[in-house]
Each structure stands twice: as C-alpha cells, then as structure tokens.
N, C-alpha and C. Protein backbone atom coordinates (compact mmCIF):
# COMPACT_ATOMS: atom_id res chain seq x y z
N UNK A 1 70.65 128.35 77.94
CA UNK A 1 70.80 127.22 78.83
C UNK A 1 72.10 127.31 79.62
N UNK A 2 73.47 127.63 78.98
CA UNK A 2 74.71 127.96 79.40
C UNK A 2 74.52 129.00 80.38
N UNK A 3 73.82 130.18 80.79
CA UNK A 3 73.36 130.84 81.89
C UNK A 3 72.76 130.20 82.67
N UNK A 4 71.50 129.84 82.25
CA UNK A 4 70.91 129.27 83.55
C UNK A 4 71.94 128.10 84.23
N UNK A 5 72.57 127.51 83.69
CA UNK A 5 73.31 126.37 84.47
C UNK A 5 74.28 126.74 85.58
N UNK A 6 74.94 128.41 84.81
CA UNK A 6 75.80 129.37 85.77
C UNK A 6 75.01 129.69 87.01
N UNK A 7 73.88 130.18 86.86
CA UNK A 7 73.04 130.77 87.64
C UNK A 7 73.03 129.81 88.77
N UNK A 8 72.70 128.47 88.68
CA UNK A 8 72.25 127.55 89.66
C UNK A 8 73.69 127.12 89.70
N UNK A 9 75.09 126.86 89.21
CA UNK A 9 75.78 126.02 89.69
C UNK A 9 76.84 126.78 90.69
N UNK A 10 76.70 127.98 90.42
CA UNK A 10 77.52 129.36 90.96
C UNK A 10 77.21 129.24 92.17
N UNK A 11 75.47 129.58 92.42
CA UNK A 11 75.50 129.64 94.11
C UNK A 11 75.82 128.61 94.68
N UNK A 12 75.76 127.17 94.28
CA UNK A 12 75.78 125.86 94.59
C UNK A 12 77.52 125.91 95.21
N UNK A 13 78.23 126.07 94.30
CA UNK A 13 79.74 126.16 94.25
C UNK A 13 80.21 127.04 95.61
N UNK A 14 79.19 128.44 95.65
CA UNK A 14 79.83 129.41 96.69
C UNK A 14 79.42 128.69 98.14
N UNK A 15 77.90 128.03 97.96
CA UNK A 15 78.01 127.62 99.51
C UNK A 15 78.66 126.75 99.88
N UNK A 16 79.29 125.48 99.09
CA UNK A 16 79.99 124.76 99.55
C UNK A 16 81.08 124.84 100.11
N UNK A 17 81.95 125.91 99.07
CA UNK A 17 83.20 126.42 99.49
C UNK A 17 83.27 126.81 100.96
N UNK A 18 81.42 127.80 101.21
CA UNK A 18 81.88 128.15 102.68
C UNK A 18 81.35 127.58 103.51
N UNK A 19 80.94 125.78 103.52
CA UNK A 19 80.68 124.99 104.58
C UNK A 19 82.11 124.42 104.13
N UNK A 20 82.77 124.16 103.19
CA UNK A 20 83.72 123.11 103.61
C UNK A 20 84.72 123.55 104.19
N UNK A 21 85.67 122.41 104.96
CA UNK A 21 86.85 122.70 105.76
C UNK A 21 87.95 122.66 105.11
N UNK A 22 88.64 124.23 105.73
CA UNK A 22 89.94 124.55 104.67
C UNK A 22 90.83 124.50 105.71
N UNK A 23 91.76 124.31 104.92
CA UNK A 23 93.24 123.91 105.59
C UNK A 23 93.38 125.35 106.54
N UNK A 24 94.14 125.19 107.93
CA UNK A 24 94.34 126.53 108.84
C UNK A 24 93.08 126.98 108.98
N UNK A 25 91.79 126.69 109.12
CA UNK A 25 90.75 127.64 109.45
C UNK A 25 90.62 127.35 110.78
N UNK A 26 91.22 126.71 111.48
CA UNK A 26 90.97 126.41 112.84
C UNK A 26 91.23 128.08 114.07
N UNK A 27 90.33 128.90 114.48
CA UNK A 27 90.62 129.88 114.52
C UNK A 27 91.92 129.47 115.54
N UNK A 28 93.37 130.99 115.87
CA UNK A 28 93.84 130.87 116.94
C UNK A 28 93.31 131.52 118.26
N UNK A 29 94.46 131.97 119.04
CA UNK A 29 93.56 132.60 120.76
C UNK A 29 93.03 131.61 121.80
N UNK A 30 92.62 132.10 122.83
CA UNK A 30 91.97 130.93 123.30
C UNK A 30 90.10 130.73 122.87
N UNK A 31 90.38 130.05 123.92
CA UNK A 31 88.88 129.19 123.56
C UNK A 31 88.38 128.12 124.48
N UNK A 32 87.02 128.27 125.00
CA UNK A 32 86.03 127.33 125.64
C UNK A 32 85.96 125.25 125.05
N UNK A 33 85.77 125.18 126.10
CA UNK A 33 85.50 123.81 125.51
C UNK A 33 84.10 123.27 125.94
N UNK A 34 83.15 122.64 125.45
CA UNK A 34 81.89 121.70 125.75
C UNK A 34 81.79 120.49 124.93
N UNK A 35 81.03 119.67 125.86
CA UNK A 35 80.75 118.84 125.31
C UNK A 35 79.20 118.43 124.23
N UNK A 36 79.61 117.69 123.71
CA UNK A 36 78.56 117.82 122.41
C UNK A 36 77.95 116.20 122.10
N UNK A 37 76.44 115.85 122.49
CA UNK A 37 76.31 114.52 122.42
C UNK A 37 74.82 114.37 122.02
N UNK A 38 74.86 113.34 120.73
CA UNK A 38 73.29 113.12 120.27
C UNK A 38 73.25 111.75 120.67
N UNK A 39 72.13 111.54 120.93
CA UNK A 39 72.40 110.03 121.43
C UNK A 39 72.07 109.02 120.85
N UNK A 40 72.78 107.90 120.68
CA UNK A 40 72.39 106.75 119.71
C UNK A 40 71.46 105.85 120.31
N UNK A 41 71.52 104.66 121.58
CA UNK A 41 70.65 104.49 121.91
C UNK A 41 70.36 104.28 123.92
N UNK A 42 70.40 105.47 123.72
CA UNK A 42 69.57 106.39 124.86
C UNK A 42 68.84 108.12 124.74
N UNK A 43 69.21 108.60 125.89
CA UNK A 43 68.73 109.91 125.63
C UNK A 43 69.19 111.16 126.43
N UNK A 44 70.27 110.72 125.98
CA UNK A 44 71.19 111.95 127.17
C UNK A 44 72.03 112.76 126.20
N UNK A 45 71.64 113.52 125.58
CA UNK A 45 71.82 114.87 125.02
C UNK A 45 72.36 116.12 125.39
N UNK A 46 73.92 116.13 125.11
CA UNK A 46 74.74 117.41 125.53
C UNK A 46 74.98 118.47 123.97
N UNK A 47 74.36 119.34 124.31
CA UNK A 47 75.10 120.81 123.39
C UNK A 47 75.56 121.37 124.17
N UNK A 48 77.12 121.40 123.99
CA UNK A 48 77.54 122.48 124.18
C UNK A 48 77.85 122.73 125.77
N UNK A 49 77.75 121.98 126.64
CA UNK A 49 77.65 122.22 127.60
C UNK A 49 79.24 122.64 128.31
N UNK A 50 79.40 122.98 129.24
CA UNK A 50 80.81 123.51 129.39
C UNK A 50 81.81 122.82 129.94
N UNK A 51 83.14 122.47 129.41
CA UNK A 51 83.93 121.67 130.58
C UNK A 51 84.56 122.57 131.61
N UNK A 52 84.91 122.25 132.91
CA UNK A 52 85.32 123.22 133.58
C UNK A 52 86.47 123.09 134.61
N UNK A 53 87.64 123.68 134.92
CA UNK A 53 88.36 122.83 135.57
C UNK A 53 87.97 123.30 137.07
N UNK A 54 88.64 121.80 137.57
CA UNK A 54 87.91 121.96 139.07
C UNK A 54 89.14 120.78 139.61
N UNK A 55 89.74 121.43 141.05
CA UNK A 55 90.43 120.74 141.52
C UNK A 55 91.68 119.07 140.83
N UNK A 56 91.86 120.24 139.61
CA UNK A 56 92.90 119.44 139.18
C UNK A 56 92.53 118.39 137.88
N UNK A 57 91.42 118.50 137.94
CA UNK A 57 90.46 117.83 136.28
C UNK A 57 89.58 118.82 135.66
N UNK A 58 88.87 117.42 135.26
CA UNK A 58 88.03 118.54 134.04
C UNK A 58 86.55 118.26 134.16
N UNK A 59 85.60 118.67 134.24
CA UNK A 59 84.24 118.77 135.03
C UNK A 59 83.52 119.41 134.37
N UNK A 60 82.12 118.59 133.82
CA UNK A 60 80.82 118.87 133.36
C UNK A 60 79.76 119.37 134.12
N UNK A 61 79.03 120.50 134.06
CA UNK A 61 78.14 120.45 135.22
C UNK A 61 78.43 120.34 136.49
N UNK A 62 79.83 120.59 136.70
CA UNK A 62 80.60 121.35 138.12
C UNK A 62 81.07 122.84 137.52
N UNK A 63 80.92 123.95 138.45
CA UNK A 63 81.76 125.40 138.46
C UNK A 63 83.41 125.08 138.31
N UNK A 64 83.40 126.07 137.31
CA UNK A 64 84.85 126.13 137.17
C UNK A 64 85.59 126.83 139.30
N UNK A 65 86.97 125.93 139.35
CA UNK A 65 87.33 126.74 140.51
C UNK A 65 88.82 127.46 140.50
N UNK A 66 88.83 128.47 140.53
CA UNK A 66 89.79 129.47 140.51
C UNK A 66 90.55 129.79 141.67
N UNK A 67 91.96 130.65 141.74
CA UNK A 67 91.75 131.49 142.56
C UNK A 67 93.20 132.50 141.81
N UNK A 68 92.84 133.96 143.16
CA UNK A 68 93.66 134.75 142.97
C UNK A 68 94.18 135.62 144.08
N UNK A 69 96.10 135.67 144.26
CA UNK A 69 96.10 135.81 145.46
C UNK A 69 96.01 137.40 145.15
N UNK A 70 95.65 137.55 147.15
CA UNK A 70 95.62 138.79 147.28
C UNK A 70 96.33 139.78 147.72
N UNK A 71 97.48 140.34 146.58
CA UNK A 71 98.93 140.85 146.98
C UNK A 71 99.07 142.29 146.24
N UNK A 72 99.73 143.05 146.72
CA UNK A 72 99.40 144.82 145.96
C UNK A 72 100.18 144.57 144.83
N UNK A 73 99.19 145.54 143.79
CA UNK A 73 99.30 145.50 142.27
C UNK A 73 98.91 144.79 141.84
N UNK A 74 98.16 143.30 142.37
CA UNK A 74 97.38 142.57 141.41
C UNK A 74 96.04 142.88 141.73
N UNK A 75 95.16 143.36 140.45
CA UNK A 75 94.05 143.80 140.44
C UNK A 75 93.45 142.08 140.02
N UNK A 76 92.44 141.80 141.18
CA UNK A 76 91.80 140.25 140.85
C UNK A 76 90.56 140.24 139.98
N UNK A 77 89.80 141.78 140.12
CA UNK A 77 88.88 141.91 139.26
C UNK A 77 88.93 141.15 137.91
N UNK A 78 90.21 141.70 137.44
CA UNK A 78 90.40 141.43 135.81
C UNK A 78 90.77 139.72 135.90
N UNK A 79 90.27 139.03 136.65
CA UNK A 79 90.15 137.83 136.84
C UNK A 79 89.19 137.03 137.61
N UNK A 80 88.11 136.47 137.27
CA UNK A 80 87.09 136.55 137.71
C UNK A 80 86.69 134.80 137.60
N UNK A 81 87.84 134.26 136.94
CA UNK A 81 87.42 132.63 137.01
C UNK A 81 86.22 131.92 136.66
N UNK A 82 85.85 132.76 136.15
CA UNK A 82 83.72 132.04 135.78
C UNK A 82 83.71 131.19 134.59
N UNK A 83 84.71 131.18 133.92
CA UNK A 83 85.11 129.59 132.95
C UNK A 83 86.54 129.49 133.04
N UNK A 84 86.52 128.40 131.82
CA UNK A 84 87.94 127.89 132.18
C UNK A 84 87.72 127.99 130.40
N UNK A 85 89.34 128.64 130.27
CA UNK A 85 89.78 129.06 129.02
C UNK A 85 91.29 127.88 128.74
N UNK A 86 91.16 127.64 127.17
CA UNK A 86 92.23 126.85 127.02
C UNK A 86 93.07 127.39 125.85
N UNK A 87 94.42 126.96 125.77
CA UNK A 87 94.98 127.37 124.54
C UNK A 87 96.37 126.66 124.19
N UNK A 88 95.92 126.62 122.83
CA UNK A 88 97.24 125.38 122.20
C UNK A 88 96.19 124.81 121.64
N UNK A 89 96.23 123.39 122.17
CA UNK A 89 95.75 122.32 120.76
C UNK A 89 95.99 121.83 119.71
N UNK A 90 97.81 122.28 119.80
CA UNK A 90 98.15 121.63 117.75
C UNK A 90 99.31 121.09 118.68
N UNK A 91 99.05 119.89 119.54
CA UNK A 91 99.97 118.40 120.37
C UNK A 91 100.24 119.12 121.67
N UNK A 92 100.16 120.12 122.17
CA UNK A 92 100.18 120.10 123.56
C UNK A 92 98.43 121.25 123.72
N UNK A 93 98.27 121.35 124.93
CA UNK A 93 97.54 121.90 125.59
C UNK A 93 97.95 122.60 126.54
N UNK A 94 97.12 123.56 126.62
CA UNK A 94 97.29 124.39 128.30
C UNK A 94 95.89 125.17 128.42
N UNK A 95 96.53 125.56 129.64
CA UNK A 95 95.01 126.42 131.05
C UNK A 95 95.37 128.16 130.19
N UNK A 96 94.67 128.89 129.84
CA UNK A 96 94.64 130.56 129.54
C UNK A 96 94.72 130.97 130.98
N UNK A 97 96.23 131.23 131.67
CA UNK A 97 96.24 131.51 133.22
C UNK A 97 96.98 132.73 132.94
N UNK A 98 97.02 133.60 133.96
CA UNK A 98 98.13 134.78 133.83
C UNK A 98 98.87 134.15 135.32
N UNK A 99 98.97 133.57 135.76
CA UNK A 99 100.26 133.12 136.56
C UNK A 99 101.58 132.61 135.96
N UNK A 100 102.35 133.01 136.55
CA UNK A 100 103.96 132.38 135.89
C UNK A 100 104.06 131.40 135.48
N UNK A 101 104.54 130.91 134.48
CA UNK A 101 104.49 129.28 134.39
C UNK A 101 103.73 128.97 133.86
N UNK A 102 102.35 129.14 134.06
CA UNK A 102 101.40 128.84 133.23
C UNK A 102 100.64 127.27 134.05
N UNK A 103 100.11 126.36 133.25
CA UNK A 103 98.91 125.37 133.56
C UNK A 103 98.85 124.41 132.12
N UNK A 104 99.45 123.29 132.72
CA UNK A 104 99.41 122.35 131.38
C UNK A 104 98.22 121.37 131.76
N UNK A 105 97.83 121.10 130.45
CA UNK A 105 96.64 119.87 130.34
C UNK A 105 97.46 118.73 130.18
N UNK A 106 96.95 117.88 130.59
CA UNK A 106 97.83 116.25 130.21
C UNK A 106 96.26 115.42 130.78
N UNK A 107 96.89 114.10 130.12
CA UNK A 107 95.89 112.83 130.28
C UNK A 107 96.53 112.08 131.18
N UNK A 108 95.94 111.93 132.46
CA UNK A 108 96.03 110.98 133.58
C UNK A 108 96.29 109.71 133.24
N UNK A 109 97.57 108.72 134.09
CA UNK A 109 97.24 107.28 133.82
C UNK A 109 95.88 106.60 134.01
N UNK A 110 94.86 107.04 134.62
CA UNK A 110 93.68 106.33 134.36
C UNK A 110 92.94 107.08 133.64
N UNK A 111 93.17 108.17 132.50
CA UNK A 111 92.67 108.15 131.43
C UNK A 111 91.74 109.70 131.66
N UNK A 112 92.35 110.10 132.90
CA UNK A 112 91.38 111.45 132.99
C UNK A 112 91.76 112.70 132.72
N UNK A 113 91.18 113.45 132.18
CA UNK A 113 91.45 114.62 131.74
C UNK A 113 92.42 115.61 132.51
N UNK A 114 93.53 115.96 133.02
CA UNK A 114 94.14 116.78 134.18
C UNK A 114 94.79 118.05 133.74
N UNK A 115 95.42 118.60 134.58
CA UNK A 115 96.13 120.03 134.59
C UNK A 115 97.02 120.08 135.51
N UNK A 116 98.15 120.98 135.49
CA UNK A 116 99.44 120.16 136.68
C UNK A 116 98.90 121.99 137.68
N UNK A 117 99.20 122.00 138.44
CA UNK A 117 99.06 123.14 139.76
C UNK A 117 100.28 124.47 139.12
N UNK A 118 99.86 125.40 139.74
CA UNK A 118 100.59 126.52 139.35
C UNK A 118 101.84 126.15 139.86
N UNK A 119 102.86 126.95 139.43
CA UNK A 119 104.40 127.05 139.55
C UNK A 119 105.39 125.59 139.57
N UNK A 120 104.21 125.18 138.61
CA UNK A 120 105.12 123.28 138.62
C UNK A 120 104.61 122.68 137.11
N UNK A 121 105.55 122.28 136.53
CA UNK A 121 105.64 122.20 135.24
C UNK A 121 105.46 120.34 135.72
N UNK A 122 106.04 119.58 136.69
CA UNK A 122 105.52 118.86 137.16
C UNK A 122 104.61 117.81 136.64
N UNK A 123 105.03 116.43 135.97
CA UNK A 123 103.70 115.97 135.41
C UNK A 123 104.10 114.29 136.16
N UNK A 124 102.69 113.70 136.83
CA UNK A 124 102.72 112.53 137.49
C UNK A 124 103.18 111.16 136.49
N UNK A 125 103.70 109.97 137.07
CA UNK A 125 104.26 109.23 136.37
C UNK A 125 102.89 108.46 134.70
N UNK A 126 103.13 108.12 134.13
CA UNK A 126 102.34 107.73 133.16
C UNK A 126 101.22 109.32 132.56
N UNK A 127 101.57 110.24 132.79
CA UNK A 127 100.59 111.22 132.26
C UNK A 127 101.39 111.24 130.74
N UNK A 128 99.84 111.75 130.02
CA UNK A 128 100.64 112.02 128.29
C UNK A 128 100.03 113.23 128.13
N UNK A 129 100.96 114.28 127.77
CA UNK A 129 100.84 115.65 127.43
C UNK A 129 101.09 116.31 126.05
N UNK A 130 100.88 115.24 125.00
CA UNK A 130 101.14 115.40 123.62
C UNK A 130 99.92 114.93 122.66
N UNK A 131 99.53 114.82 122.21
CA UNK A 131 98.82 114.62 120.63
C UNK A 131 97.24 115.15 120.74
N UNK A 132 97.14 116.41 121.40
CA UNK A 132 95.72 116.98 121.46
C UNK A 132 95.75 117.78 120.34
N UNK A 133 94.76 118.15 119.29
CA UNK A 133 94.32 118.36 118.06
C UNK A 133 93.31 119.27 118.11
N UNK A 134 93.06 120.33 117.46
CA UNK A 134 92.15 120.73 116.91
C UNK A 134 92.12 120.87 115.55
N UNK A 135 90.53 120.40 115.03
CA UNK A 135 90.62 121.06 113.69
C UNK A 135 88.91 121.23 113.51
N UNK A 136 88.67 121.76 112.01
CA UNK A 136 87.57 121.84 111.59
C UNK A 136 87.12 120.52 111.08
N UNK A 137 85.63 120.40 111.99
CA UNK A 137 84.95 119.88 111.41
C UNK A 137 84.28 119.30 109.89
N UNK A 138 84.23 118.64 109.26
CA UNK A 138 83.05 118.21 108.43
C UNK A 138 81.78 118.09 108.54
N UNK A 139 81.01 118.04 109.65
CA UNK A 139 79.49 118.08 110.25
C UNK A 139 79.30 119.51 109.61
N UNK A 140 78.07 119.54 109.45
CA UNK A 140 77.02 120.60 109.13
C UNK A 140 77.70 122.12 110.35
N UNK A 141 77.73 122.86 109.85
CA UNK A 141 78.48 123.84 110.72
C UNK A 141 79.95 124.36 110.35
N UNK A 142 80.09 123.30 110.67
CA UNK A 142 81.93 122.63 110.15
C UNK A 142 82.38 123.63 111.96
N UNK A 143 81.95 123.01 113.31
CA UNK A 143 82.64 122.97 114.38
C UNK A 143 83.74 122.96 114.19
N UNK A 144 84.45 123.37 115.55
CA UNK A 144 85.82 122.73 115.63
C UNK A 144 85.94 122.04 116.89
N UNK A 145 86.61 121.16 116.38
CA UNK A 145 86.67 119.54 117.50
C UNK A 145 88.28 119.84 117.73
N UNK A 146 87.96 119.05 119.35
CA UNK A 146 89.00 118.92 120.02
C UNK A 146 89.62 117.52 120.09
N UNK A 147 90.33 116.52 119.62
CA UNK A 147 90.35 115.68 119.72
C UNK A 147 91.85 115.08 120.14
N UNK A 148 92.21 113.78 120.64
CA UNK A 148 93.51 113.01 120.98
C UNK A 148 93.70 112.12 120.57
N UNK A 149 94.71 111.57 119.70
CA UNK A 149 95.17 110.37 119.31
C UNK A 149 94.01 109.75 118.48
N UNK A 150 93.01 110.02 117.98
CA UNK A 150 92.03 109.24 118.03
C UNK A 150 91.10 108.19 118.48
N UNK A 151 91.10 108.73 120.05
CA UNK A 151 90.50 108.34 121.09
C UNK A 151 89.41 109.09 121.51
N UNK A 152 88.57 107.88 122.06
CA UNK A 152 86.81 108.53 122.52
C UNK A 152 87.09 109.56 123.81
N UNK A 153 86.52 110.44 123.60
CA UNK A 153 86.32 111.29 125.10
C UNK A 153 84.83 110.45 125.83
N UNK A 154 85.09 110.45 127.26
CA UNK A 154 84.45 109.54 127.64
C UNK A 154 83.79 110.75 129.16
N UNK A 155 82.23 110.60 129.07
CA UNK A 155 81.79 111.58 130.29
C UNK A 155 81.54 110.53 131.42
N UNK A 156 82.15 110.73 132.52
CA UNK A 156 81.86 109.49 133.38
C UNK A 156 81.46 110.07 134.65
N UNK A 157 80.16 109.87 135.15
CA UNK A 157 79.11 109.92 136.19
C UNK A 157 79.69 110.09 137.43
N UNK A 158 80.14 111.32 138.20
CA UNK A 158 80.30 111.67 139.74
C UNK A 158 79.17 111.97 140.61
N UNK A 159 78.37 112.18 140.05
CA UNK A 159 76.92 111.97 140.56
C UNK A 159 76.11 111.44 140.63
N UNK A 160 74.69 111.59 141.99
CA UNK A 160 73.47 111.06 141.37
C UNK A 160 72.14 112.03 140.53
N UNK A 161 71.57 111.79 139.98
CA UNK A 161 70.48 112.47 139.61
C UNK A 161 69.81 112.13 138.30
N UNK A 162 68.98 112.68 137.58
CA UNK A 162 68.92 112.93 136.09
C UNK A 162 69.93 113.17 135.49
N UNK A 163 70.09 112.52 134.13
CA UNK A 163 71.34 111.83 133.33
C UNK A 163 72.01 113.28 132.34
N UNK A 164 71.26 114.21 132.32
CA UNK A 164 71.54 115.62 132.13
C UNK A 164 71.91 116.85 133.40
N UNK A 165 71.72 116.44 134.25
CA UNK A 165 71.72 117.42 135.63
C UNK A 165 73.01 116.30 136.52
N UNK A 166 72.98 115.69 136.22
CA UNK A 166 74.44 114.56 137.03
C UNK A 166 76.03 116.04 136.59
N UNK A 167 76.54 115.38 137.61
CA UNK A 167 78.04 115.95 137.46
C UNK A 167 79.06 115.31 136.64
N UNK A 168 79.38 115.56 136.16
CA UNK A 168 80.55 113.82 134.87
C UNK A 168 81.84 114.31 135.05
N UNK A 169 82.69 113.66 134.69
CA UNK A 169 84.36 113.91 134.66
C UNK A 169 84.49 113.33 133.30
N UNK A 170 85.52 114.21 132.78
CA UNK A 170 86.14 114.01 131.13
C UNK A 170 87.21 112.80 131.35
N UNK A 171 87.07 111.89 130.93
CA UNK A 171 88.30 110.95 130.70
C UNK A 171 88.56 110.97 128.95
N UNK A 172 89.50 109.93 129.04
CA UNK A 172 89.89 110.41 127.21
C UNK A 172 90.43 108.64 126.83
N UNK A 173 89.77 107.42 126.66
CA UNK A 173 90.43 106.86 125.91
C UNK A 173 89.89 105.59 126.88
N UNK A 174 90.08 105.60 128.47
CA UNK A 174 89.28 104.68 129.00
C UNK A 174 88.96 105.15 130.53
N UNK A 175 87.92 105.18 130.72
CA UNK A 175 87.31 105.54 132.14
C UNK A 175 86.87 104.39 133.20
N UNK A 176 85.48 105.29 134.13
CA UNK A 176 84.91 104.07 134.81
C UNK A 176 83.91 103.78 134.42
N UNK A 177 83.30 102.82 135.29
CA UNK A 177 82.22 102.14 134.71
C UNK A 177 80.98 103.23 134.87
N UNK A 178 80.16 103.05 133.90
CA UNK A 178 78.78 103.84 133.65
C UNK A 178 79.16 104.93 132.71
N UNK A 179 80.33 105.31 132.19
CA UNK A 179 80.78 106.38 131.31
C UNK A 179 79.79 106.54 129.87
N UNK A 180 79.52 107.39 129.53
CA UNK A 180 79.10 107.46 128.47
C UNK A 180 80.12 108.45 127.46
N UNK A 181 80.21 107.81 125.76
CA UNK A 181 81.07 108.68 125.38
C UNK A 181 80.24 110.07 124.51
N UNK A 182 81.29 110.63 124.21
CA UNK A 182 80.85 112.29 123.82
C UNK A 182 81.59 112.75 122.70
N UNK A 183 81.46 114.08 121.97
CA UNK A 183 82.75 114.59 121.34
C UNK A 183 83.11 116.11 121.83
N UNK A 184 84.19 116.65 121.89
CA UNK A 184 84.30 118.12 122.77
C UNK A 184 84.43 118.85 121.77
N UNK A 185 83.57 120.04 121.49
CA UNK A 185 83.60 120.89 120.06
C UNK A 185 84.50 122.59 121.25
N UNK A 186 85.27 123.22 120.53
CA UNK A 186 85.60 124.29 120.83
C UNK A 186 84.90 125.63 120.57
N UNK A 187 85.09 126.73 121.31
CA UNK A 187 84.64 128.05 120.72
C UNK A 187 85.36 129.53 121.11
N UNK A 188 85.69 129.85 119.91
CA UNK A 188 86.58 131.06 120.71
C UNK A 188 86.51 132.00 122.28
N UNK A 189 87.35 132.54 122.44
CA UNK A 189 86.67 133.10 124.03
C UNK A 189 87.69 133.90 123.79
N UNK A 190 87.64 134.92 124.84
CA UNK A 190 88.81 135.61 125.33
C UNK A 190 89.30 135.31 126.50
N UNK A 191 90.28 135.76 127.04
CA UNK A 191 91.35 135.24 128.07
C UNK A 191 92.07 135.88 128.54
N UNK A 192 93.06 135.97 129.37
CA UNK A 192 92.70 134.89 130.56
C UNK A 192 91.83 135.36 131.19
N UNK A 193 90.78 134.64 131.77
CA UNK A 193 89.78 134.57 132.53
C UNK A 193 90.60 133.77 134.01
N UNK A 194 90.93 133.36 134.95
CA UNK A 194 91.58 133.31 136.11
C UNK A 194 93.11 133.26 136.48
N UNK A 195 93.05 134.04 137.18
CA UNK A 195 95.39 133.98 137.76
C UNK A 195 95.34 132.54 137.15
N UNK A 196 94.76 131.62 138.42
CA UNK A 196 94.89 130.08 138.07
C UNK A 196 93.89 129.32 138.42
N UNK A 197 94.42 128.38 138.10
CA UNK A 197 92.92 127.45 138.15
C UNK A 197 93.39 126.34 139.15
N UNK A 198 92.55 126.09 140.09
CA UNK A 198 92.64 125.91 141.57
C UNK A 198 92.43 124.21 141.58
C-alpha cells in the first residue's frame, strides 16, 4: 500500500511543482505584449492579441509604426519594426530600441498607455513611469502578466466595427467611455526589432 501511495502521490507532487509559480521564474530579455480577455458578460474575446506602439501609445489591432534613418553604416534591414518589443518590467518599463537613449513607457495623465520620442528622456507633466510588474501567473499555464499598481488595464474603442476587428487604445487605471477592461499576458521575443518606434 506504502508504494502504491508513492506511485500516485509522486507524479501528483511533480506536476504541481511544475505548474506552480516560483519565485524569479519570470523569464528575462525582451518580450511581446497582448492582450488577453474572456468575457464575463458579453462576448468580446482577446487571446493574445498584440499591443503595438503607434504614434506615441499603445494600440490593439493597429500596426506597430517604426522608423529608421537612412544614414551610412546603419544597416535598416536588421530592423524591420513589425512588432513592438518591450523590456524591464520590475517598476520601470521601456521600448527594445537600438537608438541612443532608448524609449521609455510611462502612463499618461489621462490614464493612457505612452512612450516618450527618441533622444528625449522627456516625460509630460502628471505621467507615472514607475510600478510596472511582471510576474508569473497562477492561472492554468502559469502566464506571465504584466501588471501596474494594481490597476485594471482598460481597451478603449478608436474605432468603428465588430467588437473584435475595432482598433482599441491601452489605458491603465481610467479611460474613456465604452472601454472595456482586459489583462496583458507577456511572451518572450527577441530584440530589438526597430531603431525606434515612431
């Protein structure tokens, strides 16, 4: 009986260990962000879908927009802008840019997701550029979530159309009206993927 109990409590023991969340498993490098939404009561359902930066925010179902100048010795190939890569996440954030200086994330006074412009460290009055988080999940998977202060990420409607095919903007804590909220799960990537992000 003392075997069989090994037998069954052993494997029981090993899978848990490797769904549960251990301290530092949050991978480093950069990494993608999407949004992730089951819906309680409606029906607008995001896996995974991509955030992307675009003219100075952060954008669902808009193209990421890049650019790279065109000056000898910079090869633009090896930059191709087709997502938007992030890195940090343990209280600040930033853009995966190979421009000088780099590309910080911060939260807009009205609550929207932003990034300051190349060669300007630069951040507008009321922006907060501190308490962004990652860690592992507890959900089935054990994701890793991106989260702030413990505040809702909020997808809020720049478009018209079907409630899956619409364009949304990331706000973080309070948006506009018609917003629906979400949670942003991470996934490793490689980087940098654009000079900068436009």
């Amino acid at each position: 009986m003392r075997s069989l109990t090994a037998l069954v409590v052993c494997p029981v023991a090993a899978l848990a260990a490797a769904i549960a969340p251990r301290a530092g498993s949050v991978p480093d490098g950069p990494w993608t962000a999407g949004v992730w939404r089951v819906p309680a009561d409606d029906d607008y359902f995001f896996v995974g879908n991509a955030i992307n930066a675009s003219g100075g925010k952060f954008f669902v179902n808009r193209n990421t927009s890049a650019y790279c100048p065109e000056v000898d010795g910079l090869d633009c190939s090896a930059y191709p802008g087709s997502k938007t890569v992030f890195v940090g996440g343990n209280n600040t954030l930033s853009l995966d840019v190979a421009v000088p200086g780099g590309q910080q994330v911060y939260i807009a006074a009205d609550g929207s997701l932003s990034y300051t412009v190349a060669h300007s460290a630069a951040l507008p009055d009321g922006a907060v550029a501190t308490g962004f988080e990652r860690t592992r999940s507890e959900s089935f998977g054990a994701p890793v979530v991106l989260g702030h202060s413990g505040q809702f990420w909020l997808m809020c409607p720049v478009s018209e159309g079907e409630p899956r095919e619409r364009t949304y903007q990331i706000y973080v804590g309070s948006g506009k009206e018609g917003c629906i909220n979400t949670s942003v799960r991470t996934y490793t990537s490689s980087g940098p993927d654009a000079w900068e992000y436009a």
